[in-house]
C-alpha atoms as a PDB file:
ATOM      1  CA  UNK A   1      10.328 146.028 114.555  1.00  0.00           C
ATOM      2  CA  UNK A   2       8.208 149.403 114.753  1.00  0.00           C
ATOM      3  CA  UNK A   3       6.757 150.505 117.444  1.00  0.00           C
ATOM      4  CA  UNK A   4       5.231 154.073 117.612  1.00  0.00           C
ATOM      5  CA  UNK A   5       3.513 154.961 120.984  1.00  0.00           C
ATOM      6  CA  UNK A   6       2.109 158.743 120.599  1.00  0.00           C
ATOM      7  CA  UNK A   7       0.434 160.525 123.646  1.00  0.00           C
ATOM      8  CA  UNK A   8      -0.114 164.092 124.218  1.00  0.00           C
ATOM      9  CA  UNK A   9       3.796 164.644 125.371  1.00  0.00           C
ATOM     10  CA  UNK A  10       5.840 162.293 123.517  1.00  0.00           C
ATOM     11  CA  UNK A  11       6.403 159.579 120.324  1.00  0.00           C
ATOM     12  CA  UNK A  12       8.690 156.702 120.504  1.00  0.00           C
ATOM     13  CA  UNK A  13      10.506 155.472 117.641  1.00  0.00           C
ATOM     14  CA  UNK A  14      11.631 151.737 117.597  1.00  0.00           C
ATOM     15  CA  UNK A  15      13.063 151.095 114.341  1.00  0.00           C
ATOM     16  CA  UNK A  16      14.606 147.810 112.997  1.00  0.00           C
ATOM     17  CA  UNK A  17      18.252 146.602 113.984  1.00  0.00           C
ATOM     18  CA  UNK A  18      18.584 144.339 111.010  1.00  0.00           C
ATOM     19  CA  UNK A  19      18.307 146.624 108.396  1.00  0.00           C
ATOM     20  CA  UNK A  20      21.781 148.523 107.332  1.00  0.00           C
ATOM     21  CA  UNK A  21      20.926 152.040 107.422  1.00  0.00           C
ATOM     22  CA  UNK A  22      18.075 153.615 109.210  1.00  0.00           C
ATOM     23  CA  UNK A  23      18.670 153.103 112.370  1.00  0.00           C
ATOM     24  CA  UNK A  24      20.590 153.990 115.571  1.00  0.00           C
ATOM     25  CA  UNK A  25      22.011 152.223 118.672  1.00  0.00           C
ATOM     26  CA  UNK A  26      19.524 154.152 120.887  1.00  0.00           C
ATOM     27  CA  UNK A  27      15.508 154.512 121.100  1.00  0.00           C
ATOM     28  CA  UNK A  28      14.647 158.043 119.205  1.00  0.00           C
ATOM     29  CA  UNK A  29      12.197 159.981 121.604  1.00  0.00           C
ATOM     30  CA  UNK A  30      10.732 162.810 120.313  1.00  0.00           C
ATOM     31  CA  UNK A  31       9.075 165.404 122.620  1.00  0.00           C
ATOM     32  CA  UNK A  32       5.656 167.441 121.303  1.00  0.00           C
ATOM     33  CA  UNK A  33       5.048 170.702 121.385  1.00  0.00           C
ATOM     34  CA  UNK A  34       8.443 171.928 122.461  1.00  0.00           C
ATOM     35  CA  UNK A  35       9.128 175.236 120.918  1.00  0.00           C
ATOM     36  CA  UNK A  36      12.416 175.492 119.041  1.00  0.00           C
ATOM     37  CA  UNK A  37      12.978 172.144 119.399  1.00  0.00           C
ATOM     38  CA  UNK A  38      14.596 170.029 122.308  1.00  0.00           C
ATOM     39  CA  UNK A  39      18.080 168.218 123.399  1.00  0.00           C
ATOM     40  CA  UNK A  40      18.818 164.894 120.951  1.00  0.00           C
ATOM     41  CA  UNK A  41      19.424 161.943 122.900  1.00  0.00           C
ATOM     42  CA  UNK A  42      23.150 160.464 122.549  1.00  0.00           C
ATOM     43  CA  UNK A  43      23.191 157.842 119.997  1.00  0.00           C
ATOM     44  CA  UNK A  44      19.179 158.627 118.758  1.00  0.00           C
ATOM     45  CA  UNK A  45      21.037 159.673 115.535  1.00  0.00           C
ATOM     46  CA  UNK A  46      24.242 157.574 114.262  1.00  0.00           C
ATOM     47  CA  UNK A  47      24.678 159.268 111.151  1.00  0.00           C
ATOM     48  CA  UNK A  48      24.696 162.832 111.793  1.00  0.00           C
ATOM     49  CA  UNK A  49      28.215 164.690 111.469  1.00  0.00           C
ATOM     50  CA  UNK A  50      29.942 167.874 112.086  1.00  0.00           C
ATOM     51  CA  UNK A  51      31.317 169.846 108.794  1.00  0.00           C
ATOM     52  CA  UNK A  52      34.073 172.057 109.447  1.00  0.00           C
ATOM     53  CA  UNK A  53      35.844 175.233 108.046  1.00  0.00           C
ATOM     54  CA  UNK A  54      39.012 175.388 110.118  1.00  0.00           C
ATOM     55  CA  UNK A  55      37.837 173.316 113.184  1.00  0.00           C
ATOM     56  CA  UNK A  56      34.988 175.264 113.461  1.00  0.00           C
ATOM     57  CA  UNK A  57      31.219 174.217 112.878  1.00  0.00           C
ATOM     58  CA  UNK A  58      29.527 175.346 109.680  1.00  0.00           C
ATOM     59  CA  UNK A  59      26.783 172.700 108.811  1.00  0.00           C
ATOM     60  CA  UNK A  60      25.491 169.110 109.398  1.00  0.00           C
ATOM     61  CA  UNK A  61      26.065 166.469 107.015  1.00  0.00           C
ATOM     62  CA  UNK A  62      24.264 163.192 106.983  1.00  0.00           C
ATOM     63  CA  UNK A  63      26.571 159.795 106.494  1.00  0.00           C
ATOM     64  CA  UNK A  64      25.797 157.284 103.687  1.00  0.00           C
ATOM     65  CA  UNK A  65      28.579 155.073 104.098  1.00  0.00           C
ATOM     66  CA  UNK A  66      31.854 155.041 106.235  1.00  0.00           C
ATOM     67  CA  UNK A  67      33.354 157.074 103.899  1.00  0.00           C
ATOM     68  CA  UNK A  68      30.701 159.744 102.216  1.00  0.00           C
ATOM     69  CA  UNK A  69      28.153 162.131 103.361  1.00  0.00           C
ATOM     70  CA  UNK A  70      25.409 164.982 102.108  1.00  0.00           C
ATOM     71  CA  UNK A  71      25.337 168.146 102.623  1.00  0.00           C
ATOM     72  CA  UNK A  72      24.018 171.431 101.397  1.00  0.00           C
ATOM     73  CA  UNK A  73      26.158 172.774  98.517  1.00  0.00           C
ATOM     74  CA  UNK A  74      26.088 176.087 100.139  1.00  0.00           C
ATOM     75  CA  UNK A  75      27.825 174.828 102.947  1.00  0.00           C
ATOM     76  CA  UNK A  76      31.268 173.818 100.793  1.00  0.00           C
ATOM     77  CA  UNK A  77      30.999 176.059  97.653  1.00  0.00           C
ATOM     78  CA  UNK A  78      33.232 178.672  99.215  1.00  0.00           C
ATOM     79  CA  UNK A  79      36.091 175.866 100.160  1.00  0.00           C
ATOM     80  CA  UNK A  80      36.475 173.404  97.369  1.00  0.00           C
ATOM     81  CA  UNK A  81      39.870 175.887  96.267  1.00  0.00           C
ATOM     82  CA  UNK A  82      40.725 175.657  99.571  1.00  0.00           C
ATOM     83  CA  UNK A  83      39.950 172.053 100.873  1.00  0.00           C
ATOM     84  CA  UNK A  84      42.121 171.657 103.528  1.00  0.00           C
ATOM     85  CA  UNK A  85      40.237 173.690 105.762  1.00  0.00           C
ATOM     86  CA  UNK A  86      37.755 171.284 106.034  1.00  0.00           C
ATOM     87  CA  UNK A  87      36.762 167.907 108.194  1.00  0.00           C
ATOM     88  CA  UNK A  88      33.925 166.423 109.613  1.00  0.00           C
ATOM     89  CA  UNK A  89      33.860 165.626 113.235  1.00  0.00           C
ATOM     90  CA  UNK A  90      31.758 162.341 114.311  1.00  0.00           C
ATOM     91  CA  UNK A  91      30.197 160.091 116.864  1.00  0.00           C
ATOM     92  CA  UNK A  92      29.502 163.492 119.381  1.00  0.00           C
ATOM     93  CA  UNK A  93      26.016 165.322 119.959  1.00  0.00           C
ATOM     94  CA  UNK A  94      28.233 167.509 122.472  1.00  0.00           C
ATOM     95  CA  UNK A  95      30.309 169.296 120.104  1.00  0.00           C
ATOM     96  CA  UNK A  96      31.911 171.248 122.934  1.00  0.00           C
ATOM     97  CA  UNK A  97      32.883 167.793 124.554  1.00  0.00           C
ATOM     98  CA  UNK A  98      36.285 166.034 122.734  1.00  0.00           C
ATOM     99  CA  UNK A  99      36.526 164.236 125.521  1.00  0.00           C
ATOM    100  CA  UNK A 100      34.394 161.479 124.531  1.00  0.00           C
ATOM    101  CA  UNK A 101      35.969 157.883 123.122  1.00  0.00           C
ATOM    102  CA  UNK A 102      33.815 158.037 120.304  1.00  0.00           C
ATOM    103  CA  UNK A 103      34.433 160.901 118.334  1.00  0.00           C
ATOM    104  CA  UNK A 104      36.117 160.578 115.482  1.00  0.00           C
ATOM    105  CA  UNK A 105      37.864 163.509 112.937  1.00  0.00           C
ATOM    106  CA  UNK A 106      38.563 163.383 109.842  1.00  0.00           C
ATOM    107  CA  UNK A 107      39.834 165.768 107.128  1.00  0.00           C
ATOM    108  CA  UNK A 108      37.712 165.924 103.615  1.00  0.00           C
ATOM    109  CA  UNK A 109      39.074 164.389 100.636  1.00  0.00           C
ATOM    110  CA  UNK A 110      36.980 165.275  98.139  1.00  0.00           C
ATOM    111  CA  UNK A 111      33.581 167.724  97.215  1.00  0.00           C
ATOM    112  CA  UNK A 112      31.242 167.058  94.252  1.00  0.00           C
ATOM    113  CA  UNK A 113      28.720 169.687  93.961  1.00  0.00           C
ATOM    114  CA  UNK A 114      25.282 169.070  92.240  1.00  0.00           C
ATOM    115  CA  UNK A 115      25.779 170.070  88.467  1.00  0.00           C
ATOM    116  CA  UNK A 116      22.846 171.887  88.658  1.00  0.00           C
ATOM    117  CA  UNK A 117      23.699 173.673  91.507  1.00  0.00           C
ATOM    118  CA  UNK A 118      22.122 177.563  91.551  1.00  0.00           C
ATOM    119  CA  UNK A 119      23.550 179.874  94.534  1.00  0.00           C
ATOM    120  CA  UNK A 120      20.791 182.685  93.285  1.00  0.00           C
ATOM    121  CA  UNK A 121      17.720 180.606  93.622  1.00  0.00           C
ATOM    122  CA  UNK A 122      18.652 178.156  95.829  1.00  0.00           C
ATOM    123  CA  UNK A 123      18.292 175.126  94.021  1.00  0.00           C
ATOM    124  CA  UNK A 124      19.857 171.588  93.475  1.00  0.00           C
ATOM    125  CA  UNK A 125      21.603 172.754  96.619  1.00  0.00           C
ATOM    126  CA  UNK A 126      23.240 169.318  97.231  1.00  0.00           C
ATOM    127  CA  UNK A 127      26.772 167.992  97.587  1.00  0.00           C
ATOM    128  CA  UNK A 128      28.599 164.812  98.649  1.00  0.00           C
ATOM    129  CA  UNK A 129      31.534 164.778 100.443  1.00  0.00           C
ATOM    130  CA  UNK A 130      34.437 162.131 101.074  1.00  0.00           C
ATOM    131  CA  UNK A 131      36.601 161.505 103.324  1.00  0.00           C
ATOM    132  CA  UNK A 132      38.913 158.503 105.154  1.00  0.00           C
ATOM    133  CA  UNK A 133      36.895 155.965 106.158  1.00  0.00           C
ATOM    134  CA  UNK A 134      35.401 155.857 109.526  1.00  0.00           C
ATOM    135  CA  UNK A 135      35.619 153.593 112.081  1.00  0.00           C
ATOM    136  CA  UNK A 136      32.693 151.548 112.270  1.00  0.00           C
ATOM    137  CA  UNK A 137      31.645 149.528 115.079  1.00  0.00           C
ATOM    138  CA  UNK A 138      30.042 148.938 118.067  1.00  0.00           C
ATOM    139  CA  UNK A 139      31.789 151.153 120.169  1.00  0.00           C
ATOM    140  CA  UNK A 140      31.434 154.252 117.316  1.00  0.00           C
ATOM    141  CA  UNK A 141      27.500 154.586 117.468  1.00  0.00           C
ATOM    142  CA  UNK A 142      27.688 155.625 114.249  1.00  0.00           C
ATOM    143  CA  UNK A 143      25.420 154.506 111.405  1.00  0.00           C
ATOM    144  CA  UNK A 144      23.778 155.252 108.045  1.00  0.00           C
ATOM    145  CA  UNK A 145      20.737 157.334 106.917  1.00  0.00           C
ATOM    146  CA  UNK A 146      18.642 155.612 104.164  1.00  0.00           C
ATOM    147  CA  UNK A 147      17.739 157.104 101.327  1.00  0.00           C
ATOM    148  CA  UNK A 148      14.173 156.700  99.688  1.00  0.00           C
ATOM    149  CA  UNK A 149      13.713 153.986  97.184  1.00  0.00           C
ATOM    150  CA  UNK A 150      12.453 154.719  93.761  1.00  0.00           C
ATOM    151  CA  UNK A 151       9.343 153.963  94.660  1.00  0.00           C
ATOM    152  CA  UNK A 152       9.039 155.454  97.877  1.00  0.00           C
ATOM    153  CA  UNK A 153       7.744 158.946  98.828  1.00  0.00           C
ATOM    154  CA  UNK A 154       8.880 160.441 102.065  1.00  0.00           C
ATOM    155  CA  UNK A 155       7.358 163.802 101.357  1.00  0.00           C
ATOM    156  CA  UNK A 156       3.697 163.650 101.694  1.00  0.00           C
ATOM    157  CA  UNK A 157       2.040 166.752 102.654  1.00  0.00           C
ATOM    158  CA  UNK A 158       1.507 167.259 106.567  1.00  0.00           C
ATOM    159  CA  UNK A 159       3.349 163.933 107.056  1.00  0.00           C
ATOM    160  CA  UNK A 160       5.678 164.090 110.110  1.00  0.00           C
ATOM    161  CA  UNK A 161       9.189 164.757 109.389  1.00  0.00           C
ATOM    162  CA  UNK A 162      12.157 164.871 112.054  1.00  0.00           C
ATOM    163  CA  UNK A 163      15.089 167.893 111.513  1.00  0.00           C
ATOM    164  CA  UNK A 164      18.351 167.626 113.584  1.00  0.00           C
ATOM    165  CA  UNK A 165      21.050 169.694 113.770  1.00  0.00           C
ATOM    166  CA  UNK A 166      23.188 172.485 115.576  1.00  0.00           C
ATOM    167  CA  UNK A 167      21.267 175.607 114.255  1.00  0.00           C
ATOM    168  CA  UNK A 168      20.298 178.690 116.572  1.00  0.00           C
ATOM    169  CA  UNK A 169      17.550 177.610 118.914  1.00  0.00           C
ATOM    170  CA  UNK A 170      15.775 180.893 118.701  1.00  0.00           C
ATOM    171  CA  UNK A 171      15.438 183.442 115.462  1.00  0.00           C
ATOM    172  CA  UNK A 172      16.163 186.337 118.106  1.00  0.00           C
ATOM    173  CA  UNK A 173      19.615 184.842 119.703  1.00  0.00           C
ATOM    174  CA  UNK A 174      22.297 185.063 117.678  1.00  0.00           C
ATOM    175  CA  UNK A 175      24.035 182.048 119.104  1.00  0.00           C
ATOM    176  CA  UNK A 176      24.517 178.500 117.714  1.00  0.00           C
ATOM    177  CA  UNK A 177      23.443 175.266 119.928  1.00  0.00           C
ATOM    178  CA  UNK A 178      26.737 173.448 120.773  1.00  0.00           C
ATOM    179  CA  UNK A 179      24.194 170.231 121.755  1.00  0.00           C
ATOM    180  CA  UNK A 180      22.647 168.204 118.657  1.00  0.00           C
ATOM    181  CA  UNK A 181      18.933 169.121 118.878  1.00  0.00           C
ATOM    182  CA  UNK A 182      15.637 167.858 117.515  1.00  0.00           C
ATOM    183  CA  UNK A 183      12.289 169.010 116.465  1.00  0.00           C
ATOM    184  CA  UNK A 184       9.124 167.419 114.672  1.00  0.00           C
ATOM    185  CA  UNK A 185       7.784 169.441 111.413  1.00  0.00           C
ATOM    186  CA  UNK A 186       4.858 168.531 109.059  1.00  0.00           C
ATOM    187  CA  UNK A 187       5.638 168.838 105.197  1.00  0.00           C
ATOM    188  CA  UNK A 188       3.349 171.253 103.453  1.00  0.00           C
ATOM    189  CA  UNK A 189       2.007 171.378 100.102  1.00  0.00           C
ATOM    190  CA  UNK A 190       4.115 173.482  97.928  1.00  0.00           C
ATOM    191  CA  UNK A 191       0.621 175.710  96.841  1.00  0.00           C
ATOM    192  CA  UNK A 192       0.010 176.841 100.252  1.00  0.00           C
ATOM    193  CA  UNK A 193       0.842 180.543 101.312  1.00  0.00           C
ATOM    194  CA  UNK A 194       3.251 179.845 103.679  1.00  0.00           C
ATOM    195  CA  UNK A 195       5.295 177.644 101.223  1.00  0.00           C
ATOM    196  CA  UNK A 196       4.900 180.197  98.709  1.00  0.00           C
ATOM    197  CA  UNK A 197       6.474 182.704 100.739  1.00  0.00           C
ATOM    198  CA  UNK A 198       9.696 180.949 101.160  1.00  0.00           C
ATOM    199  CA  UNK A 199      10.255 181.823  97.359  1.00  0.00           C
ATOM    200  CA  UNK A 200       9.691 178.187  96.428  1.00  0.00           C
ATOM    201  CA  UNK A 201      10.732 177.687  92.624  1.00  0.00           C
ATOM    202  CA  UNK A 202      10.480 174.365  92.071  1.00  0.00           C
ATOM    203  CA  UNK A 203       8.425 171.502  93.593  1.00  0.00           C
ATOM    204  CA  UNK A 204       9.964 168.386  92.207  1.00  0.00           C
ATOM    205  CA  UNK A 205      13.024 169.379  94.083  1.00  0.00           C
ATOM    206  CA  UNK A 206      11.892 171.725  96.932  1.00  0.00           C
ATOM    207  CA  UNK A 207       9.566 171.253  99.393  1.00  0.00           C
ATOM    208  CA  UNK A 208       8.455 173.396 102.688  1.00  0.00           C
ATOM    209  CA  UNK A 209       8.154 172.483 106.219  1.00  0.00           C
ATOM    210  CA  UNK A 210       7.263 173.435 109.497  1.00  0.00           C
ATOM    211  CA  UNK A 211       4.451 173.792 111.913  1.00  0.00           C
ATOM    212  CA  UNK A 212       0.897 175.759 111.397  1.00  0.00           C
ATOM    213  CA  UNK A 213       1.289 177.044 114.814  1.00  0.00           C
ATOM    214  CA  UNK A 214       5.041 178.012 113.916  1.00  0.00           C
ATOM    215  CA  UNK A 215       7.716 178.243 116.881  1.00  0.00           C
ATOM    216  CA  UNK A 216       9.418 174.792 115.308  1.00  0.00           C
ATOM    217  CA  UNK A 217      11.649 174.927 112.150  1.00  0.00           C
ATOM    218  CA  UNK A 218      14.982 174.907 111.054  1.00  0.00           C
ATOM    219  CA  UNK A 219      17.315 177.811 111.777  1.00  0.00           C
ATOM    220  CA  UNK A 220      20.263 178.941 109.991  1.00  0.00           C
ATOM    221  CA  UNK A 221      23.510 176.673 111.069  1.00  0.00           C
ATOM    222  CA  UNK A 222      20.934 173.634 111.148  1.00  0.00           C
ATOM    223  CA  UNK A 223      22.272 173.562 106.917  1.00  0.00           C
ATOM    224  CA  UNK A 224      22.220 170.522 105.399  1.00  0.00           C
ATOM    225  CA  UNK A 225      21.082 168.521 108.604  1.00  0.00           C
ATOM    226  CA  UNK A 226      18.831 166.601 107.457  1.00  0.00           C
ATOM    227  CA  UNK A 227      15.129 166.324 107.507  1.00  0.00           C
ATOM    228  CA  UNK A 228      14.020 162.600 107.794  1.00  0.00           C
ATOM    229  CA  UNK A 229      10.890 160.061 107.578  1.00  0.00           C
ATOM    230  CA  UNK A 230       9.913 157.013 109.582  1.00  0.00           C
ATOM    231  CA  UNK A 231       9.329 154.384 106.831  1.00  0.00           C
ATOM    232  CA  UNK A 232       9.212 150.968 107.312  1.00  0.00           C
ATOM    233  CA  UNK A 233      10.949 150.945 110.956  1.00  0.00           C
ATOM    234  CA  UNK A 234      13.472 152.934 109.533  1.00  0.00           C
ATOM    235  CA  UNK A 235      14.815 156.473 109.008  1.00  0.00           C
ATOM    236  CA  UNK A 236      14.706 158.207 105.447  1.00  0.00           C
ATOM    237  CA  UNK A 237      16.260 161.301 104.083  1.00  0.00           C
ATOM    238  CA  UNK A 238      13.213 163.146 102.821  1.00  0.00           C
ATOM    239  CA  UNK A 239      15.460 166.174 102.241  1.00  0.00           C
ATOM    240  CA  UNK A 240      17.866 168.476 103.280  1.00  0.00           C
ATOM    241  CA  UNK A 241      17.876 171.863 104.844  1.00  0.00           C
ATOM    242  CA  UNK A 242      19.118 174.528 102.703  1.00  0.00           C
ATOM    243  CA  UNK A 243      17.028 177.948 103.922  1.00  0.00           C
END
């Protein structure tokens, strides 16, 4: 069951075992105040993946089942004539380290971009992926990110929101984290200035976030890792990065 336990340093996250998708093999510890983020745990979150051009990493994806994922349609747009370039590499925060028994490759089977899709403005930038199933168990670590019910809104303004991914830890180095890292952000409301200065078009499907203070966001290479919510002792996609 949940269990939150916030002090000036630190928040806990206990989430529910039983449920099918939410939640990871390992306690999720997040760390306050750390600017640009800070080291994921291993196994704090099952369901993020690698996606790669040519064995190289381009962008996270989030898993839905053994065999799909989401990711930013940005990140494949430039591939789907040229598929075979691309897998996903799984089960690995390290993704220097193929050393460990739980990582798992595999090559991408299919793309479906958003209809919608629009490079120029950025929107509906969204696509699911496909590949050989996974191997599930136990011994993987992997799981499943939830996605909101119908009913269920994730996105309220200056709620807390979790981004992962392997992005550049710093807007000034030019160099991609090779270790899965983590950072707390708050939603804001898509009025405010600094929303507005993203070049926001569209607040049913785009939303900002980020810190007041600034110092914590996501950074370019973090796209399509996702940005989650703690709902009901579990883990929600509230939304993807795409700028």
């Amino acid at each position: 069951m949940e269990t939150i336990v916030d002090s000036i340093h630190s928040a806990t996250y206990k989430c529910d075992s039983s449920l099918s998708c939410g939640c990871s093999t390992s306690t999720t510890i997040l760390t306050s105040r750390i600017v640009g983020g800070e080291a994921a745990s291993n196994n704090a979150w099952g369901w993020i993946i690698s996606l790669q051009e040519s064995g190289e990493h381009t962008c996270g994806a989030s898993l839905l089942t053994s065999e799909y994922a989401v990711t930013a349609a940005h990140c494949v747009e430039n591939s789907i004539s040229n598929i075979s370039t691309l897998s996903i590499l799984a089960g690995t925060n390290d993704l220097n380290d193929t050393s460990i028994r739980s990582i798992q490759r595999r090559s991408i089977i299919n793309v479906t971009m958003h209809p919608d899709y629009d490079k120029l403005n950025i929107l509906n930038d969204i696509a699911i992926i496909k590949f050989s199933p996974l191997i599930i168990s136990s011994n993987s670590k992997l799981a499943f990110i939830c996605l909101p019910k119908q009913d269920e809104d994730p996105f309220k303004t200056n709620s807390s929101l979790v981004a992962i991914g392997w992005g550049y830890t710093s807007q000034f180095i030019d160099v991609v984290s090779n270790t899965l890292r983590q950072v707390t952000v708050q939603a804001f409301s898509s009025t405010s200035f600094d929303c507005q200065r993203t070049g926001i078009l569209n607040s049913s499907t785009q939303f900002c976030a980020g810190t007041i203070t600034g110092g914590k966001d996501t950074c370019q290479g973090d796209s399509d890792g996702p940005l989650m919510a703690f709902v009901d002792n579990r883990w929600v996609l509230a939304g993807i990065t795409s700028s």
